[in-house]
C-alpha atoms as a PDB file:
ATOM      1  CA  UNK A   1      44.379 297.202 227.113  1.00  0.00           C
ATOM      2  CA  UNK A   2      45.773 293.605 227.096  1.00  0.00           C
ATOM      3  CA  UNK A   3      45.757 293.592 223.111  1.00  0.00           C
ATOM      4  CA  UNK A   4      48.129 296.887 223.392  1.00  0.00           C
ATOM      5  CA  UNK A   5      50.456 295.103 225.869  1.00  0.00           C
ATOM      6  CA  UNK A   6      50.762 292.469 223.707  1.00  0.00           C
ATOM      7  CA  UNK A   7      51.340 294.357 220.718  1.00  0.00           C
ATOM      8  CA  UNK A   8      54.219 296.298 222.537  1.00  0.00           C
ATOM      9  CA  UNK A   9      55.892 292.976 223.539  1.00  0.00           C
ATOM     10  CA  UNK A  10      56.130 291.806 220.424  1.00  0.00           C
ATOM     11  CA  UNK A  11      57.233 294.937 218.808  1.00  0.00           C
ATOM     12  CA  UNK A  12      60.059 294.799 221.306  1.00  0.00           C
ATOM     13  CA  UNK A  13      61.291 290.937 221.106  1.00  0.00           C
ATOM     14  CA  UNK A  14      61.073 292.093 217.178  1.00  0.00           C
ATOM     15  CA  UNK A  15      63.750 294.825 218.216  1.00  0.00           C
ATOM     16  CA  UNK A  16      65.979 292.766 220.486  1.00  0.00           C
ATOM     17  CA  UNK A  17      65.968 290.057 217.859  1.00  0.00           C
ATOM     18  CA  UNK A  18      67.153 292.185 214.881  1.00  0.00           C
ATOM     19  CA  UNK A  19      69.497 293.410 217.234  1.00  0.00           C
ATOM     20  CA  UNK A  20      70.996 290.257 217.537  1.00  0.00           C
ATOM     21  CA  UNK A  21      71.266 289.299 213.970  1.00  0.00           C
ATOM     22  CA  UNK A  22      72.659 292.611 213.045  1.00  0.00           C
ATOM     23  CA  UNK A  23      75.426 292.336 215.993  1.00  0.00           C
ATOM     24  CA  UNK A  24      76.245 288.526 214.735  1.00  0.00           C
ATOM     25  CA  UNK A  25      76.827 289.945 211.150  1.00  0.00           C
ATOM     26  CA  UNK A  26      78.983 292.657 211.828  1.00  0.00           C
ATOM     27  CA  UNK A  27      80.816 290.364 214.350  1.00  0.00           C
ATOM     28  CA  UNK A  28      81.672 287.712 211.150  1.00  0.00           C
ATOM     29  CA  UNK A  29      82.303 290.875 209.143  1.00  0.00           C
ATOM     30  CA  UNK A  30      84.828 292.275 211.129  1.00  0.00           C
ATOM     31  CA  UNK A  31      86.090 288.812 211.661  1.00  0.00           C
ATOM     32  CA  UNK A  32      86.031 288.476 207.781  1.00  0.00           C
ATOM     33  CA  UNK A  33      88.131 291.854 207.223  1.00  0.00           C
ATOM     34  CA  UNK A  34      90.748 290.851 210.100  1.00  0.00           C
ATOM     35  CA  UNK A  35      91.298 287.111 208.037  1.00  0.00           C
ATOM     36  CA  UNK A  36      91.092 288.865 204.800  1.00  0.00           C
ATOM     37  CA  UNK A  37      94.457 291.193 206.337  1.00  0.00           C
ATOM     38  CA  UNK A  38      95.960 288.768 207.704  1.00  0.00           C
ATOM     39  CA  UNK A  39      95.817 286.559 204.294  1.00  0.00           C
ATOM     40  CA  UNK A  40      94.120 284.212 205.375  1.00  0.00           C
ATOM     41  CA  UNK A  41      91.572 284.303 202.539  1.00  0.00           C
ATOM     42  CA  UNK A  42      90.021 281.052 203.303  1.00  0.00           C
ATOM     43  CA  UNK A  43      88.913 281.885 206.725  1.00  0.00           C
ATOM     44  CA  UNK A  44      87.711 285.211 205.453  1.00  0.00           C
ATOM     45  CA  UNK A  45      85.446 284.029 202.837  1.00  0.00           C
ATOM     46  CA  UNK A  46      84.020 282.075 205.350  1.00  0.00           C
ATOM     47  CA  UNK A  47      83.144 284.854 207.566  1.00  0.00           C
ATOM     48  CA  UNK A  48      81.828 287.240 204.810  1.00  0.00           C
ATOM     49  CA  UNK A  49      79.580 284.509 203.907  1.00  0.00           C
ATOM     50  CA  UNK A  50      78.278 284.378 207.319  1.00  0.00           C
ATOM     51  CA  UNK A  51      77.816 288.299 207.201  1.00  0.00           C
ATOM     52  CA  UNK A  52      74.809 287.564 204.485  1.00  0.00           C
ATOM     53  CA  UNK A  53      75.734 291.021 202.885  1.00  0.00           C
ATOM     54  CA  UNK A  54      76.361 293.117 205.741  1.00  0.00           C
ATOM     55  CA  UNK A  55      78.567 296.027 204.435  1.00  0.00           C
ATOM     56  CA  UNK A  56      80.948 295.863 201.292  1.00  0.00           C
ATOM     57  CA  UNK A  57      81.323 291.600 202.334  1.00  0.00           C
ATOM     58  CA  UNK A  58      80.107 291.197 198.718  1.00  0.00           C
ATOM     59  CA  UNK A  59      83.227 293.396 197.451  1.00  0.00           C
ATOM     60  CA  UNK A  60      85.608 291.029 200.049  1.00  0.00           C
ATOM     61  CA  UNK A  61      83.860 287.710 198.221  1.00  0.00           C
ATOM     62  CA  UNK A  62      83.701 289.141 194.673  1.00  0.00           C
ATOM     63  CA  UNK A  63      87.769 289.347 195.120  1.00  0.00           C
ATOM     64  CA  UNK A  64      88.546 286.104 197.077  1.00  0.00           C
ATOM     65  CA  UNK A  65      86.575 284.458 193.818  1.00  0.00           C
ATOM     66  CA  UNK A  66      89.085 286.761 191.651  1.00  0.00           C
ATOM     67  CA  UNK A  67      91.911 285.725 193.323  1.00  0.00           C
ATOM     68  CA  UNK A  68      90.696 282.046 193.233  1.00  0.00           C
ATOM     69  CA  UNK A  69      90.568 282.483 189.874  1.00  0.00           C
ATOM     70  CA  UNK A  70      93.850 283.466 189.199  1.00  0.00           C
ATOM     71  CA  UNK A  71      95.535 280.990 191.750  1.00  0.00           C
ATOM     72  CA  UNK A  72      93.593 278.043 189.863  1.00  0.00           C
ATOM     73  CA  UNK A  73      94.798 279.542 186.564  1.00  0.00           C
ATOM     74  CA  UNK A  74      97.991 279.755 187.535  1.00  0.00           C
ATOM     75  CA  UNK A  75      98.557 276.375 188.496  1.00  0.00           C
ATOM     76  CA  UNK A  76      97.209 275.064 184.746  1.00  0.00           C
ATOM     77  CA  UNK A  77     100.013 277.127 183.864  1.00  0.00           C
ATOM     78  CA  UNK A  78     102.387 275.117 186.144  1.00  0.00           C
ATOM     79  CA  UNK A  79     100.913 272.277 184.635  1.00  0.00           C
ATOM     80  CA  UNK A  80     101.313 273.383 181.214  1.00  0.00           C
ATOM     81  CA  UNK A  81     104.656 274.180 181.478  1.00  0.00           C
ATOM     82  CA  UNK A  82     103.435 278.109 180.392  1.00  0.00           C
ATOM     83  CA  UNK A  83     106.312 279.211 183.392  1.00  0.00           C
ATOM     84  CA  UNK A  84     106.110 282.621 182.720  1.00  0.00           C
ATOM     85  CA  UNK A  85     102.520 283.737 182.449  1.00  0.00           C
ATOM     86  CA  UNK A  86     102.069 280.937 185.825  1.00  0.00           C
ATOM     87  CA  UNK A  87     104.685 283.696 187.240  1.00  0.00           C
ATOM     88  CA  UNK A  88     103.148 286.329 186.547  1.00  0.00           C
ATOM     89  CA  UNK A  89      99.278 285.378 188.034  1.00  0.00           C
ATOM     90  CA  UNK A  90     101.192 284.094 191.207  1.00  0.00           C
ATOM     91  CA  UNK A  91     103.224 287.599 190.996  1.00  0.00           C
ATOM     92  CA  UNK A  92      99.383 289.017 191.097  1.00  0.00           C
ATOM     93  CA  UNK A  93      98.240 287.563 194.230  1.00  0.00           C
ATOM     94  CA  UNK A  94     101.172 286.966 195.952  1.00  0.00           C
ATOM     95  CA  UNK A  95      99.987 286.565 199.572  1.00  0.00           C
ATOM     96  CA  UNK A  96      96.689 283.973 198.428  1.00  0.00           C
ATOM     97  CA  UNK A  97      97.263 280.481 199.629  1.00  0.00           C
ATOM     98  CA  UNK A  98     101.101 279.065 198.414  1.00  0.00           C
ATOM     99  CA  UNK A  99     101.434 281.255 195.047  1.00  0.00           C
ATOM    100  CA  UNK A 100     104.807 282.636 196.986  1.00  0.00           C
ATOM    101  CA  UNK A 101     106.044 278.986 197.124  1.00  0.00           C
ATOM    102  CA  UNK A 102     105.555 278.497 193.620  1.00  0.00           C
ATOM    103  CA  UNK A 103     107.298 281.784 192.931  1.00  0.00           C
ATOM    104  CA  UNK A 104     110.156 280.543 194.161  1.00  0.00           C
ATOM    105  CA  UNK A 105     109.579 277.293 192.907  1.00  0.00           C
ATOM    106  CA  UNK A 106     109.658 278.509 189.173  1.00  0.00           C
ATOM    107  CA  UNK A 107     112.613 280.991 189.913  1.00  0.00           C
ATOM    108  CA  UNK A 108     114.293 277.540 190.958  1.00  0.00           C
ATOM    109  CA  UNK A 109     113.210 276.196 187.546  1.00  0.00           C
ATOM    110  CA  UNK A 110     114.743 279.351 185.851  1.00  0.00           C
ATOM    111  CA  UNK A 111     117.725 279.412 187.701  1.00  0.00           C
ATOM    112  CA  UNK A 112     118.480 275.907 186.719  1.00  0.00           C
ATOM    113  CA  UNK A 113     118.175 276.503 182.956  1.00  0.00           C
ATOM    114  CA  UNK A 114     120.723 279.421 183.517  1.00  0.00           C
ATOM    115  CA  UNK A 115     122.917 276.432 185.053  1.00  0.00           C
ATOM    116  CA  UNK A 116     122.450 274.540 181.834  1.00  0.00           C
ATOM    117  CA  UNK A 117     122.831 277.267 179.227  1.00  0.00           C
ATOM    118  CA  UNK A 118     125.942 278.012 180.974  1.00  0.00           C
ATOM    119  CA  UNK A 119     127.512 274.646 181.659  1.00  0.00           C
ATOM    120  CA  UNK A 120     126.555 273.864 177.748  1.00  0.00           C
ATOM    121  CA  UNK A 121     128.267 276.974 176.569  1.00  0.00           C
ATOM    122  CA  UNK A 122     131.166 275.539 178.280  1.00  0.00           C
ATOM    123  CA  UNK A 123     130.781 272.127 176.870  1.00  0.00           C
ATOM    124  CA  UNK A 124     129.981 270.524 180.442  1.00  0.00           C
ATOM    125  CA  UNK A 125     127.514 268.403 178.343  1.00  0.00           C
ATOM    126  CA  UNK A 126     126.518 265.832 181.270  1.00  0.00           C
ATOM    127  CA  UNK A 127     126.464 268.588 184.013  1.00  0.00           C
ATOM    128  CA  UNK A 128     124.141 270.855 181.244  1.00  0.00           C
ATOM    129  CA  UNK A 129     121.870 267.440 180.462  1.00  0.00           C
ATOM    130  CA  UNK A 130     121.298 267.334 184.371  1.00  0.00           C
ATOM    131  CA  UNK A 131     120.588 271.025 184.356  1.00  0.00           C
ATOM    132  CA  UNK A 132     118.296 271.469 181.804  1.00  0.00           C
ATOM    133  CA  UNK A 133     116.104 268.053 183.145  1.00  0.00           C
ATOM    134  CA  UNK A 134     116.105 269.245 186.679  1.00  0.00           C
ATOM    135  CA  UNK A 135     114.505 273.073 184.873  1.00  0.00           C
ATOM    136  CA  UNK A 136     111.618 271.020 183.701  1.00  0.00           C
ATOM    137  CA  UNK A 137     110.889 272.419 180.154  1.00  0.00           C
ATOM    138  CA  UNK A 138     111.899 276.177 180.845  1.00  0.00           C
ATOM    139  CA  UNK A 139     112.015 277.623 177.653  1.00  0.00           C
ATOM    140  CA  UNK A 140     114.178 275.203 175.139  1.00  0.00           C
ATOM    141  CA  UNK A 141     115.339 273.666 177.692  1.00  0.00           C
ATOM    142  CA  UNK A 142     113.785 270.355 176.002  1.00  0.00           C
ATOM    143  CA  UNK A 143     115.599 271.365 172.825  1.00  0.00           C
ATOM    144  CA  UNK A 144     119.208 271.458 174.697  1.00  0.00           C
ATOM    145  CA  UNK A 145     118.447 267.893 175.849  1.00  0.00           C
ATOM    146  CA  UNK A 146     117.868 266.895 172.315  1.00  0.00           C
ATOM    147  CA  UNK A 147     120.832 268.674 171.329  1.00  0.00           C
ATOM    148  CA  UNK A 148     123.141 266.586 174.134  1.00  0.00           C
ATOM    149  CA  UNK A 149     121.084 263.046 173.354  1.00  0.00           C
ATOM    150  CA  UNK A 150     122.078 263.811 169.470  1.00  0.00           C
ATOM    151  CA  UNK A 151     126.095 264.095 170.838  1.00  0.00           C
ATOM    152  CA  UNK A 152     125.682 260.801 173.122  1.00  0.00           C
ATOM    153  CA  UNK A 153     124.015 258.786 170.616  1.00  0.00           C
ATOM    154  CA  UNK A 154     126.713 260.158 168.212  1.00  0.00           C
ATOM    155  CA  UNK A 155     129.666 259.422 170.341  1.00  0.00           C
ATOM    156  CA  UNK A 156     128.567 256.160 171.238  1.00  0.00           C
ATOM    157  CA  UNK A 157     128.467 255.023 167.429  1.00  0.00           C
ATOM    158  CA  UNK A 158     131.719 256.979 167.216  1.00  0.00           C
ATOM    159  CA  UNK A 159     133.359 254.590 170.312  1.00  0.00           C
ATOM    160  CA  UNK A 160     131.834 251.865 168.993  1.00  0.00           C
ATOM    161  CA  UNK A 161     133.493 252.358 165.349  1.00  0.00           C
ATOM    162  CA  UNK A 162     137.053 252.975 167.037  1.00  0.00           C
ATOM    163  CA  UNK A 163     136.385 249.939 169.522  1.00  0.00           C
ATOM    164  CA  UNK A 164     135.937 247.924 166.123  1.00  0.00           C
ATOM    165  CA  UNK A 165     138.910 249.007 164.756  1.00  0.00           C
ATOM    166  CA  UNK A 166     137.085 251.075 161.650  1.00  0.00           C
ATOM    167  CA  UNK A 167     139.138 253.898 162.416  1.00  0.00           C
ATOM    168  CA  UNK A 168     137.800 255.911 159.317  1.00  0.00           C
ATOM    169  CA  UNK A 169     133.835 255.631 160.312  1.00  0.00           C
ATOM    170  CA  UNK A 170     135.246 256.442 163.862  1.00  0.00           C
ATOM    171  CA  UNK A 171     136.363 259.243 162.736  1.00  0.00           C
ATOM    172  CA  UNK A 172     134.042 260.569 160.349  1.00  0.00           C
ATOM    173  CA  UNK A 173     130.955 259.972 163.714  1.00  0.00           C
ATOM    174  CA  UNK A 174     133.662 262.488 165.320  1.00  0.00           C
ATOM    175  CA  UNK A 175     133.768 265.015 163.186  1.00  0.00           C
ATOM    176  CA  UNK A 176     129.886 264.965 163.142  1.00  0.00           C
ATOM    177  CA  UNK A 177     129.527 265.393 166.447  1.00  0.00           C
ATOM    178  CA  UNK A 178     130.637 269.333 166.066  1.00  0.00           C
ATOM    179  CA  UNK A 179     131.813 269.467 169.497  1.00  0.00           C
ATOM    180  CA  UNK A 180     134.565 269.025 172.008  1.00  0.00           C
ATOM    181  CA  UNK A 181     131.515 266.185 173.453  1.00  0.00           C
ATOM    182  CA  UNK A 182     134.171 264.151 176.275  1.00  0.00           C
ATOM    183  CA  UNK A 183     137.042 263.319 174.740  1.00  0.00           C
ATOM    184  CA  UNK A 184     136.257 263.842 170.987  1.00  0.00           C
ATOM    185  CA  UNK A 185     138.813 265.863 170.525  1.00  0.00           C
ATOM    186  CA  UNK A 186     141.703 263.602 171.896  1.00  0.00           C
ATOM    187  CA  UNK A 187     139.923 261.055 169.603  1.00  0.00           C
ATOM    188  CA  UNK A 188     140.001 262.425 166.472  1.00  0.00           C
ATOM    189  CA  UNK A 189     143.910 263.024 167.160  1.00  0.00           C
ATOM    190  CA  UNK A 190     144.388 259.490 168.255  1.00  0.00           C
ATOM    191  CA  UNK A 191     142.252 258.472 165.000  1.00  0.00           C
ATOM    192  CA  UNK A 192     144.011 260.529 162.990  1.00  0.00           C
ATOM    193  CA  UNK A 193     147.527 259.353 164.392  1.00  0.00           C
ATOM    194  CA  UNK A 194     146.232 255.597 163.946  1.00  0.00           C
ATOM    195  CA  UNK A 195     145.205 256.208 160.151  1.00  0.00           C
ATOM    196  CA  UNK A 196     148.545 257.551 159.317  1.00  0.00           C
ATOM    197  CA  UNK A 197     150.190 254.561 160.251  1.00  0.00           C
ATOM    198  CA  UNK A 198     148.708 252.016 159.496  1.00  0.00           C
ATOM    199  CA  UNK A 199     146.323 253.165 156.109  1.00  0.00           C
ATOM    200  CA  UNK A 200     142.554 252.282 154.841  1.00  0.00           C
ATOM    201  CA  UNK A 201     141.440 248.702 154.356  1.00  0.00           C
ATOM    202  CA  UNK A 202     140.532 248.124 150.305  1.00  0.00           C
ATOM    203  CA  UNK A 203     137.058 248.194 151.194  1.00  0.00           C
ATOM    204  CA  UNK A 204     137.241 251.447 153.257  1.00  0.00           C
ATOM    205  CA  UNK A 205     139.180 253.327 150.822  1.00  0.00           C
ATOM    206  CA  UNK A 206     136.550 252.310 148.137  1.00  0.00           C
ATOM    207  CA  UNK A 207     133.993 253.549 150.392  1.00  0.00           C
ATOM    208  CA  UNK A 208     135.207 256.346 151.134  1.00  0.00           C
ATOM    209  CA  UNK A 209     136.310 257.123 147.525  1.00  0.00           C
ATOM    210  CA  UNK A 210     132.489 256.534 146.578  1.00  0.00           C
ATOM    211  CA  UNK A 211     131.033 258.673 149.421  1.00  0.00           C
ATOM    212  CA  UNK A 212     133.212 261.492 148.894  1.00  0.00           C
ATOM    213  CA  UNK A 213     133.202 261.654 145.403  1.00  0.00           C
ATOM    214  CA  UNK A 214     129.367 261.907 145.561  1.00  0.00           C
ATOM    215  CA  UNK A 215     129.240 264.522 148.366  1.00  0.00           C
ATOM    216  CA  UNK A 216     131.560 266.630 145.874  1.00  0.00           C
ATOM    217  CA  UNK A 217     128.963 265.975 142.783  1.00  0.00           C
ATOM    218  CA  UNK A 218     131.062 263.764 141.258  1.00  0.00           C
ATOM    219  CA  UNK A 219     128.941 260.223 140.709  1.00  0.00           C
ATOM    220  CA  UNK A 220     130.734 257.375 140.685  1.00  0.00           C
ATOM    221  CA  UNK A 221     130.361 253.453 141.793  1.00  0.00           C
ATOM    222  CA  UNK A 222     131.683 250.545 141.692  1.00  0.00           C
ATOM    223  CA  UNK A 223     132.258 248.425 138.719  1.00  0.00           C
ATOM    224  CA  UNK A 224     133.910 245.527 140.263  1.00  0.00           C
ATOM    225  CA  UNK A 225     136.173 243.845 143.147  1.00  0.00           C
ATOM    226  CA  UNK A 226     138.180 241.333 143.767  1.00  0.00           C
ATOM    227  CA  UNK A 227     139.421 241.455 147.368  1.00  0.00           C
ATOM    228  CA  UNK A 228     142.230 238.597 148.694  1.00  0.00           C
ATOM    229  CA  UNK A 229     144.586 238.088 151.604  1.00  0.00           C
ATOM    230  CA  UNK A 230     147.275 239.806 150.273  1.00  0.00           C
ATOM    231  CA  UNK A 231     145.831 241.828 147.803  1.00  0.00           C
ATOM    232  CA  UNK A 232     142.989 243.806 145.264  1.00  0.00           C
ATOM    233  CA  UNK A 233     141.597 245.097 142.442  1.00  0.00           C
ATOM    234  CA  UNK A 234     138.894 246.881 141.521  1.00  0.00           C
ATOM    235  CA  UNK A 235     137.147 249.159 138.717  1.00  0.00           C
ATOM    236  CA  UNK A 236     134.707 251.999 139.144  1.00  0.00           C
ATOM    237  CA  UNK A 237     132.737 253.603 136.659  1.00  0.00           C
ATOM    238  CA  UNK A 238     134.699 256.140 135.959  1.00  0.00           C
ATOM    239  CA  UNK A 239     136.823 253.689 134.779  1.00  0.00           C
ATOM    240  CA  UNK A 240     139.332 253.732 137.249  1.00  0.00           C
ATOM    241  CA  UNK A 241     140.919 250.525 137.734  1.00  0.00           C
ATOM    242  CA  UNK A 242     142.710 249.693 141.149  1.00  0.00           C
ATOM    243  CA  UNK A 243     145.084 247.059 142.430  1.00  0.00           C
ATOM    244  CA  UNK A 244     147.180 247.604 145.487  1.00  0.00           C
ATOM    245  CA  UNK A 245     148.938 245.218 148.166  1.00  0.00           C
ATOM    246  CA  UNK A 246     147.869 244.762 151.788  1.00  0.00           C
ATOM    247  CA  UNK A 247     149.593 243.217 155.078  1.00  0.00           C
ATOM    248  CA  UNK A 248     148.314 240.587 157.033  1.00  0.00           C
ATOM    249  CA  UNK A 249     145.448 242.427 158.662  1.00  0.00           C
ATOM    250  CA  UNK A 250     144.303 243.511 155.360  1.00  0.00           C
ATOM    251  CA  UNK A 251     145.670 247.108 155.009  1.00  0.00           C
ATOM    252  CA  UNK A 252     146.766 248.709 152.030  1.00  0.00           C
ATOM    253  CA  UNK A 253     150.479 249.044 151.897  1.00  0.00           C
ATOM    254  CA  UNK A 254     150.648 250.078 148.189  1.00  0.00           C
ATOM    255  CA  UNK A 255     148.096 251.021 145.631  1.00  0.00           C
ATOM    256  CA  UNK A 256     147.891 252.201 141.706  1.00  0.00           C
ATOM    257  CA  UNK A 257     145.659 253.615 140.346  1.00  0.00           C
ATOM    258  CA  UNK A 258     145.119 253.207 136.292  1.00  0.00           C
ATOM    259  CA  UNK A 259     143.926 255.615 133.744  1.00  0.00           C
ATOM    260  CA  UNK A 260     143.941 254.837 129.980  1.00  0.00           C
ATOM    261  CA  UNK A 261     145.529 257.854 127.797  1.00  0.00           C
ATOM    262  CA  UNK A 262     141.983 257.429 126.220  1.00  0.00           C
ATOM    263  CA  UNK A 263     140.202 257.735 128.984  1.00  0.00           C
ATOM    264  CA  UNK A 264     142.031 260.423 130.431  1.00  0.00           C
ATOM    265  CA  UNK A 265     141.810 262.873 127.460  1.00  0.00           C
ATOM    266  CA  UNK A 266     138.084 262.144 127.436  1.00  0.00           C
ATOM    267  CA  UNK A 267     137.741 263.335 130.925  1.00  0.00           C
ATOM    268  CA  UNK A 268     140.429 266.438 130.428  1.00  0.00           C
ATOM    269  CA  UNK A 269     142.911 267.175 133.001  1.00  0.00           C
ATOM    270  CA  UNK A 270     140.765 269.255 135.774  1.00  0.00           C
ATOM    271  CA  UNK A 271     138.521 266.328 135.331  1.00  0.00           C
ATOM    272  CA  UNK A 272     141.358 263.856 135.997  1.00  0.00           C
ATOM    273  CA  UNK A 273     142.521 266.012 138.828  1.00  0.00           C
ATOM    274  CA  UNK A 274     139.433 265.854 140.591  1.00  0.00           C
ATOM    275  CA  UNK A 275     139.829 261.946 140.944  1.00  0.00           C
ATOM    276  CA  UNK A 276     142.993 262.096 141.857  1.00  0.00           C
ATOM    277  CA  UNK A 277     142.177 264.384 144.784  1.00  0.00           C
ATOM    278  CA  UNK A 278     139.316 262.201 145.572  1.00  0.00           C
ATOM    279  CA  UNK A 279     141.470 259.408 145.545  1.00  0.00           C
ATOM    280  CA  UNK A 280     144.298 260.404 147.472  1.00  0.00           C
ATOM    281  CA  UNK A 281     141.758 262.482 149.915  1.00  0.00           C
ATOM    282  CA  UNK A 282     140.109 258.348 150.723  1.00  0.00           C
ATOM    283  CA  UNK A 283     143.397 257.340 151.580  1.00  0.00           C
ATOM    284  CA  UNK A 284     144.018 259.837 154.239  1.00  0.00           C
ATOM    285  CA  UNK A 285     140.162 258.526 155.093  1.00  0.00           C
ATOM    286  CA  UNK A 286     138.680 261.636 154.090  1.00  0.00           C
ATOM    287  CA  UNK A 287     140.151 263.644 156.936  1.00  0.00           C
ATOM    288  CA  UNK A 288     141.043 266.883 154.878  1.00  0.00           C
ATOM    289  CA  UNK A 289     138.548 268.706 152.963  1.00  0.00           C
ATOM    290  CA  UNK A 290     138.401 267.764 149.362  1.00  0.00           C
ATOM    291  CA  UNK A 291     138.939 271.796 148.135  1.00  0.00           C
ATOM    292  CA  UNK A 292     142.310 271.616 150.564  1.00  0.00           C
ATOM    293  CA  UNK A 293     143.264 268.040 148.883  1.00  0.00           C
ATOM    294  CA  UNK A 294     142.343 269.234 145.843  1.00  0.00           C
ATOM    295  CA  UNK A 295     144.304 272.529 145.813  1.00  0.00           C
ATOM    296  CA  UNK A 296     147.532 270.821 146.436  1.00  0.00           C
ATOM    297  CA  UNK A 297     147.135 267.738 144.328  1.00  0.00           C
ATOM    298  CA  UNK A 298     150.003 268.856 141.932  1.00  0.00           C
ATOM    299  CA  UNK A 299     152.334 268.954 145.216  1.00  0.00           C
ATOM    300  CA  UNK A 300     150.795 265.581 146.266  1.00  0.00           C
ATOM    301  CA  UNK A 301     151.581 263.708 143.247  1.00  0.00           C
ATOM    302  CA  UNK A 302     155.095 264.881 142.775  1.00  0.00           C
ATOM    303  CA  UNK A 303     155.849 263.305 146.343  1.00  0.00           C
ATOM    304  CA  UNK A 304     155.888 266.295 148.151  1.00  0.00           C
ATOM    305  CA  UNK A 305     153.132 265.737 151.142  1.00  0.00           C
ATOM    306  CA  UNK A 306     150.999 263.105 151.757  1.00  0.00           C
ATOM    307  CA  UNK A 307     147.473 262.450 152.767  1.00  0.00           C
ATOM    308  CA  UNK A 308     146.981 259.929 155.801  1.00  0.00           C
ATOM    309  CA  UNK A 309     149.957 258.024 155.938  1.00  0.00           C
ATOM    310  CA  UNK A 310     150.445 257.745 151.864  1.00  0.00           C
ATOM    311  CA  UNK A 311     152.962 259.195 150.108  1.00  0.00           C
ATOM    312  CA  UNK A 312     152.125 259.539 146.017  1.00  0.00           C
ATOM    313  CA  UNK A 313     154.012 259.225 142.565  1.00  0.00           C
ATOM    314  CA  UNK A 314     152.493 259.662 138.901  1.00  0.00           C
ATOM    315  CA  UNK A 315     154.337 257.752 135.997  1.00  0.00           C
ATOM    316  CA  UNK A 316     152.931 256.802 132.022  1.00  0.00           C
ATOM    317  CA  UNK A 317     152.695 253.145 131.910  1.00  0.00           C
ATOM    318  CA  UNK A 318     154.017 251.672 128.511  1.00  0.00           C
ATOM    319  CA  UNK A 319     150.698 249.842 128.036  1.00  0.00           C
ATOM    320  CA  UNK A 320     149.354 253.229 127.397  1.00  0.00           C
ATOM    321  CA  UNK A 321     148.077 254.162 131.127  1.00  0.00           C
ATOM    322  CA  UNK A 322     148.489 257.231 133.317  1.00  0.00           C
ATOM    323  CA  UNK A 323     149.549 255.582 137.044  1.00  0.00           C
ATOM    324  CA  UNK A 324     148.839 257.582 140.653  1.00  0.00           C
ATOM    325  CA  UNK A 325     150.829 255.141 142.676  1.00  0.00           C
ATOM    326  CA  UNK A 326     150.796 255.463 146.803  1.00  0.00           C
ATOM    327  CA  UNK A 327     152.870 253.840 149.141  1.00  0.00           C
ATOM    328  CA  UNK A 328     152.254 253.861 153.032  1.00  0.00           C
ATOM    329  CA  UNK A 329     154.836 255.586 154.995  1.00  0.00           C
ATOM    330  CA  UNK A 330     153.027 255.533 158.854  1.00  0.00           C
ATOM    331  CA  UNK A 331     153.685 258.130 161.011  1.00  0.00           C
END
């Protein structure tokens, strides 16, 4: 009798017990599904771990880890500068932890490479620069800021030529630049205006005569020079021979340049022409296109037009010489 007594009171302690265990799980599961509405994923994984299985908790914890998942690969997205697919796993899980804050935060991003595209389209360069920084590598936005670094760098050589006084390299670093980058624009006026009246140095115009001549396929250097206060002369290997005047700070004034009648029939008259247009062209500092100085050579020569500041003449030497004379006429 006392053995069955004892048997029944631990049968029901056994009962009362599993009662309590299987009222404290479904208390942290309900608590669990309540968090896990609410959003607050955190506090629900927390409870369905405390359920110990109880239910579908296992389902609730298979898709916290899923979104956990996603939320940490989003983020190495972030990271990785990979904006859109980072948008689109934060799009996916929306309402876990701050993946709405960094929706925004990349629309921001986006937004401000719209900025930049647009204020560069409108050649706002510095307000673009600024735009595309503050975007933080949103698409090309890295490329743009190459693209405006390429036009500082370039207008920086271009101010420093013009602050120098090498008005022809200042000009040339403008026309690089491709764009209306400040005041480019107004510069390359202003250069042009400044060439015009007062000419090429002997050394620029040879330069320039060298590098354009090349550019067009027509090789040529210099032979020799001979450079003095008032004065040059110079050969080329073309056999071209220069000798001009220059004023006190060294710019040309007047300039001939010589062909022999032997010379000049062994390079044929488109041949000849082509110099001439080169020549002429390095005056004005290589401003016009060659094909534009080129095609109206034959109006340049007789004195009608001018390139830079130059007006030209052609004559037949009596020493057996064809002469392209210039003289500088300014503005």
């Amino acid at each position: 009798m006392k053995k069955t007594a004892l048997l029944l009171a631990i049968i029901f302690a056994l009962a009362i017990c599993a009662s309590c265990v299987t009222n404290s799980e479904l208390a942290s599961y309900n608590a669990g599904v309540r968090a896990y509405d609410e959003h607050n994923y955190a506090l629900a994984k927390a409870y369905f771990t405390a359920a110990e299985g109880y239910g579908n908790s296992g389902s609730y914890l298979s898709a916290i880890a899923e979104f956990e998942r996603i939320y940490l690969e989003a983020v190495a997205f972030v990271e990785s500068r990979d904006y859109e697919a980072a948008r689109n796993d934060f799009a996916a899980i929306e309402d876990f932890e701050n993946s709405g804050e960094f929706i925004a935060f990349i629309d921001r991003l986006y937004a401000r490479y719209d900025e930049g595209t647009a204020a560069f389209e409108s050649e706002d360069y510095p307000l673009a620069k600024m735009r595309f920084i503050q975007s933080m590598g949103v698409r090309d936005a890295d490329e743009y800021i190459k693209r405006i670094s390429k036009l500082e760098d370039a207008y920086r050589t271009a101010r420093g030529y013009y602050e120098e006084g090498n008005y022809p390299e200042a000009l040339e670093a403008c026309r690089k630049i491709g764009a209306n980058y400040k005041d480019t624009n107004d510069m390359i006026a202003e250069l042009e205006r400044l060439i015009m009246l007062r000419g090429v140095t002997p050394a620029q115009l040879m330069e320039l005569y060298f590098t354009g001549s090349n550019k067009a396929g027509d090789t040529v250097t210099l032979a020799s020079a001979d450079i003095t206060e008032n004065g040059f002369a110079a050969t080329t290997s073309d056999e071209v021979l220069m000798t001009g005047n220059t004023d006190k700070e060294g710019f040309i004034t007047s300039v001939s340049f010589w062909v022999s009648d032997k010379k000049a029939k062994e390079l044929g008259a488109d041949r000849l022409q082509r110099i001439y247009a080169h020549l002429m062209r390095a005056l004005g500092a290589n401003a016009e296109e060659f094909d534009s100085v080129l095609e109206r050579a034959e109006e340049l020569i007789s004195g009608s037009g001018r390139c830079g500041g130059y007006v030209f003449s052609t004559r037949h030497d009596s020493s057996g010489f064809k002469v392209l004379t210039a003289e500088r006429k300014g503005e």
